[in-house]
Protein backbone atom coordinates (compact mmCIF):
# COMPACT_ATOMS: atom_id res chain seq x y z
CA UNK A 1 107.76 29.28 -39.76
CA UNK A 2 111.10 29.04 -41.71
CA UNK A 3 113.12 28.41 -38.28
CA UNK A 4 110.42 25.91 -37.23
CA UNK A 5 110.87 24.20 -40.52
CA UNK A 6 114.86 24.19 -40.84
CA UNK A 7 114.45 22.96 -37.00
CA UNK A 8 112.04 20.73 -36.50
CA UNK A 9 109.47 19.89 -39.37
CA UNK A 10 111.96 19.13 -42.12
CA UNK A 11 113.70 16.45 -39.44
CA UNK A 12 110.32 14.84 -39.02
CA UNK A 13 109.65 14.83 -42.98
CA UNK A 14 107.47 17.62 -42.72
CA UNK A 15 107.58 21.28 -43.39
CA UNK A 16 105.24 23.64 -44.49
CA UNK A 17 106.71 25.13 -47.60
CA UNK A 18 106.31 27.29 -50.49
CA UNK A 19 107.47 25.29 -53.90
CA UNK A 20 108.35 26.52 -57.54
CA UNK A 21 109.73 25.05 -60.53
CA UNK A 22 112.67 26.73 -62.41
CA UNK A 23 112.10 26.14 -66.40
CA UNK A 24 113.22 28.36 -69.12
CA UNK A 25 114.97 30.97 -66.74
CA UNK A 26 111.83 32.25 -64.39
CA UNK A 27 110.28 30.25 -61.70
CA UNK A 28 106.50 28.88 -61.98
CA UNK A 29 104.14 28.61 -59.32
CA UNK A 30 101.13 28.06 -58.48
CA UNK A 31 98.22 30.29 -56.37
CA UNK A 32 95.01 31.18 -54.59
CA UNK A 33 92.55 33.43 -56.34
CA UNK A 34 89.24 34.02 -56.30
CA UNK A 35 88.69 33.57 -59.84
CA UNK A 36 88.49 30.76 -62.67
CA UNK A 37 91.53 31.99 -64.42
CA UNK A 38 95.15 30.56 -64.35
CA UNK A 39 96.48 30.26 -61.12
CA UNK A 40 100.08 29.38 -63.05
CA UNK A 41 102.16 32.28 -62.47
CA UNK A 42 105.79 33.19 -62.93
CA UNK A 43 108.58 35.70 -61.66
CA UNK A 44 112.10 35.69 -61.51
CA UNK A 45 113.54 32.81 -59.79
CA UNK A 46 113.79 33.07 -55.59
CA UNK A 47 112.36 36.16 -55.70
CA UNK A 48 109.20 35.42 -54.09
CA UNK A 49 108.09 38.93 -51.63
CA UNK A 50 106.07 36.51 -49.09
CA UNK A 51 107.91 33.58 -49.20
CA UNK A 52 111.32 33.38 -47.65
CA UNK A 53 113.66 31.32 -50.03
CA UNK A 54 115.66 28.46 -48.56
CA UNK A 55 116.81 25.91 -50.75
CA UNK A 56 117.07 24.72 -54.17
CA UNK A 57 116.14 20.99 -55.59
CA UNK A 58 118.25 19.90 -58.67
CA UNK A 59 115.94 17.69 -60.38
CA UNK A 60 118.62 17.68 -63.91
CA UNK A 61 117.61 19.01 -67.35
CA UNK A 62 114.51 18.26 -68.87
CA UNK A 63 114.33 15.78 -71.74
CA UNK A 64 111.79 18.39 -73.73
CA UNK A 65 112.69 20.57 -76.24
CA UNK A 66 111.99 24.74 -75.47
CA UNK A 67 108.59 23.99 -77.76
CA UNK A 68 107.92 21.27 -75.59
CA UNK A 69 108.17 22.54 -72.35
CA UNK A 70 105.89 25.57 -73.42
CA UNK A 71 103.16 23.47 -74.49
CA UNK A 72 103.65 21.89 -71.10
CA UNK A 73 103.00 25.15 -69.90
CA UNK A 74 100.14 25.49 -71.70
CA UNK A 75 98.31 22.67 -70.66
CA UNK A 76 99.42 23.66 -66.51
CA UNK A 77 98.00 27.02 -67.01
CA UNK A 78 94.47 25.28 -68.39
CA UNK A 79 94.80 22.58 -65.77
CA UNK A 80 95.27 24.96 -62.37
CA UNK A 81 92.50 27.77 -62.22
CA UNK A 82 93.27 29.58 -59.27
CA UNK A 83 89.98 28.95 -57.82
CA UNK A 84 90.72 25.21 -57.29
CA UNK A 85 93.35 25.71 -55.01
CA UNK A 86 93.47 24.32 -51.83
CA UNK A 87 95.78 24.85 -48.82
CA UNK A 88 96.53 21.00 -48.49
CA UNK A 89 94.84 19.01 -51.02
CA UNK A 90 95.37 21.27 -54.42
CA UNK A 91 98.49 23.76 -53.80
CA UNK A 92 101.99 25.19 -54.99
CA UNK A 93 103.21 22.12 -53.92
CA UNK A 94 101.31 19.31 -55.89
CA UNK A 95 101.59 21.89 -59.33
CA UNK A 96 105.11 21.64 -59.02
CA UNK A 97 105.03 17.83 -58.24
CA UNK A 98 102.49 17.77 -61.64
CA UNK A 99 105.33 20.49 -63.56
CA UNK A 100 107.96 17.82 -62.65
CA UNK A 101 106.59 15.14 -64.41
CA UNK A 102 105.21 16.58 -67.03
CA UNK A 103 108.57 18.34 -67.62
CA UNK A 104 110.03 14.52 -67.50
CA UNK A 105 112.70 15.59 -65.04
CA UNK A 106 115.48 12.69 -64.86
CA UNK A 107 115.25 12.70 -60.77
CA UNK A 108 112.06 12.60 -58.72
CA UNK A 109 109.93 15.08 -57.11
CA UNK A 110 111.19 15.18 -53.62
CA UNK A 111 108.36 13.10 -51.16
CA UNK A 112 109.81 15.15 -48.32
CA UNK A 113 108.21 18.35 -49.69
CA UNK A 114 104.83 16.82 -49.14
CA UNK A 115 105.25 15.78 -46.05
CA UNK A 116 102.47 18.28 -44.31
CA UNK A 117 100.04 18.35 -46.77
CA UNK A 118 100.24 13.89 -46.55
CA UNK A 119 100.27 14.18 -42.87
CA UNK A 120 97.38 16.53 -42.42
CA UNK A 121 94.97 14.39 -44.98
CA UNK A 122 93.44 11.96 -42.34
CA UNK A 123 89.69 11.89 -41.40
CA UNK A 124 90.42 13.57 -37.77
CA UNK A 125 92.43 16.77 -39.45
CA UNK A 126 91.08 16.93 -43.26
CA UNK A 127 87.62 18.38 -42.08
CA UNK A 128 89.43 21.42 -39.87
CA UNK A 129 91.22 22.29 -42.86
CA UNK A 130 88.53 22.49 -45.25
CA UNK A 131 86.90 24.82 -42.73
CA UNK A 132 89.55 27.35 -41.93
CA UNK A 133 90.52 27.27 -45.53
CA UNK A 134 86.18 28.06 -46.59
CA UNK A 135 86.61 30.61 -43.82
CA UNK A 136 89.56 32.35 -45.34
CA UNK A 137 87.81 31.98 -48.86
CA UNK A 138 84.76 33.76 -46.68
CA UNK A 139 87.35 36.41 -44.95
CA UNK A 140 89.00 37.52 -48.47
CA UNK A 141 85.73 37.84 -50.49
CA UNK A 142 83.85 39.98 -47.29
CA UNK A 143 86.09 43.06 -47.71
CA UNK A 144 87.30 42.96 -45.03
CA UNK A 145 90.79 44.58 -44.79
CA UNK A 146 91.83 44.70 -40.84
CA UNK A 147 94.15 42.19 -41.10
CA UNK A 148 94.94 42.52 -45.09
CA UNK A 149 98.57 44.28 -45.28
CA UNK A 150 98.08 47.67 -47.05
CA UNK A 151 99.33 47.50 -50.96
CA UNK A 152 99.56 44.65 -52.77
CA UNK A 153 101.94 41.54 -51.65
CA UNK A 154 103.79 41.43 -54.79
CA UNK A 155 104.24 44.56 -57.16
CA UNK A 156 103.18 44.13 -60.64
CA UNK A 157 106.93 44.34 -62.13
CA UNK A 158 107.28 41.30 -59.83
CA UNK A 159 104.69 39.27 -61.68
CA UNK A 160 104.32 38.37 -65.63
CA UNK A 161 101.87 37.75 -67.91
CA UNK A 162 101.58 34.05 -68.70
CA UNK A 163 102.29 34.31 -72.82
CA UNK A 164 104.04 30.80 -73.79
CA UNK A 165 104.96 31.87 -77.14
CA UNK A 166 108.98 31.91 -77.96
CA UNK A 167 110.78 34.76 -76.85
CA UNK A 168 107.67 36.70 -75.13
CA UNK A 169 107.73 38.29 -72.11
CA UNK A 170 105.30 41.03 -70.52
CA UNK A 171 105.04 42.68 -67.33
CA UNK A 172 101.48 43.61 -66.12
């Protein structure tokens, strides 16, 4: 997928990609769970174990103080429960678009980013993804583990604990 986007897709102003936002030294994202907690999460920056970095996106400094941006933070991890995420219409992608201008980044969001998720939201298209993605949902809460890699995808020193206040950080 990463040669196919560096190749073709990103040409075409598409690209299926995988998107954080960089803010007080550890990137942010955004993820699937099935669950009504946070789906904010954070690790160090372009360190992701599934998702192959490529690039970064210099958007310039935010305008918000550190107190600020961590009630920013606050409010995304209220705003994004993991269960509401959707492959094209509610993903990584659109939380970091949201991050962006909530941070009130001096340069804009990059439109190129969204270029799949845009081009697959037509009437022929939008219907096959909301049924592979309710089939996935279906796959991952049936147990079933035949096509599930064996451990978990990202090692718990890899992820931490959302905990906005100044100066905090804990591993799970």
């Amino acid at each position: 997928m990463a040669r196919l986007n560096q190749t073709l897709l990103r040409q075409m102003g598409l690209g299926a990609f995988h998107v954080g936002v960089e803010v007080l030294g550890d990137e942010w994202y955004f993820r699937w769970a099935d669950t009504p907690d946070s789906g904010v999460v954070w690790m160090r920056p372009q360190a992701h174990q599934v998702h192959i970095y490529t690039e970064s996106v210099d958007l310039g400094f935010s305008k918000l103080n550190e107190s600020q941006i961590r009630s920013v933070l606050g409010e995304m991890v209220d705003q994004w429960p993991a269960n509401s995420y959707h492959p094209v219409k509610r993903n990584c992608l659109h939380f970091a678009q949201a991050f962006v201008v909530a941070l009130q980044c001096p340069e804009p969001f990059p439109e190129w980013v969204l270029g799949l998720p845009d081009a697959i939201q037509t009437p022929f298209l939008m219907p096959l993804a909301d049924a592979s993605w309710d089939w996935m949902r279906w796959w991952n809460s049936s147990g079933a583990t035949c096509c599930r890699p064996q451990g978990a995808w990202l090692e718990a020193e890899d992820i931490e604990e959302v905990d906005l206040s100044p100066g905090a950080r804990r591993t799970i």
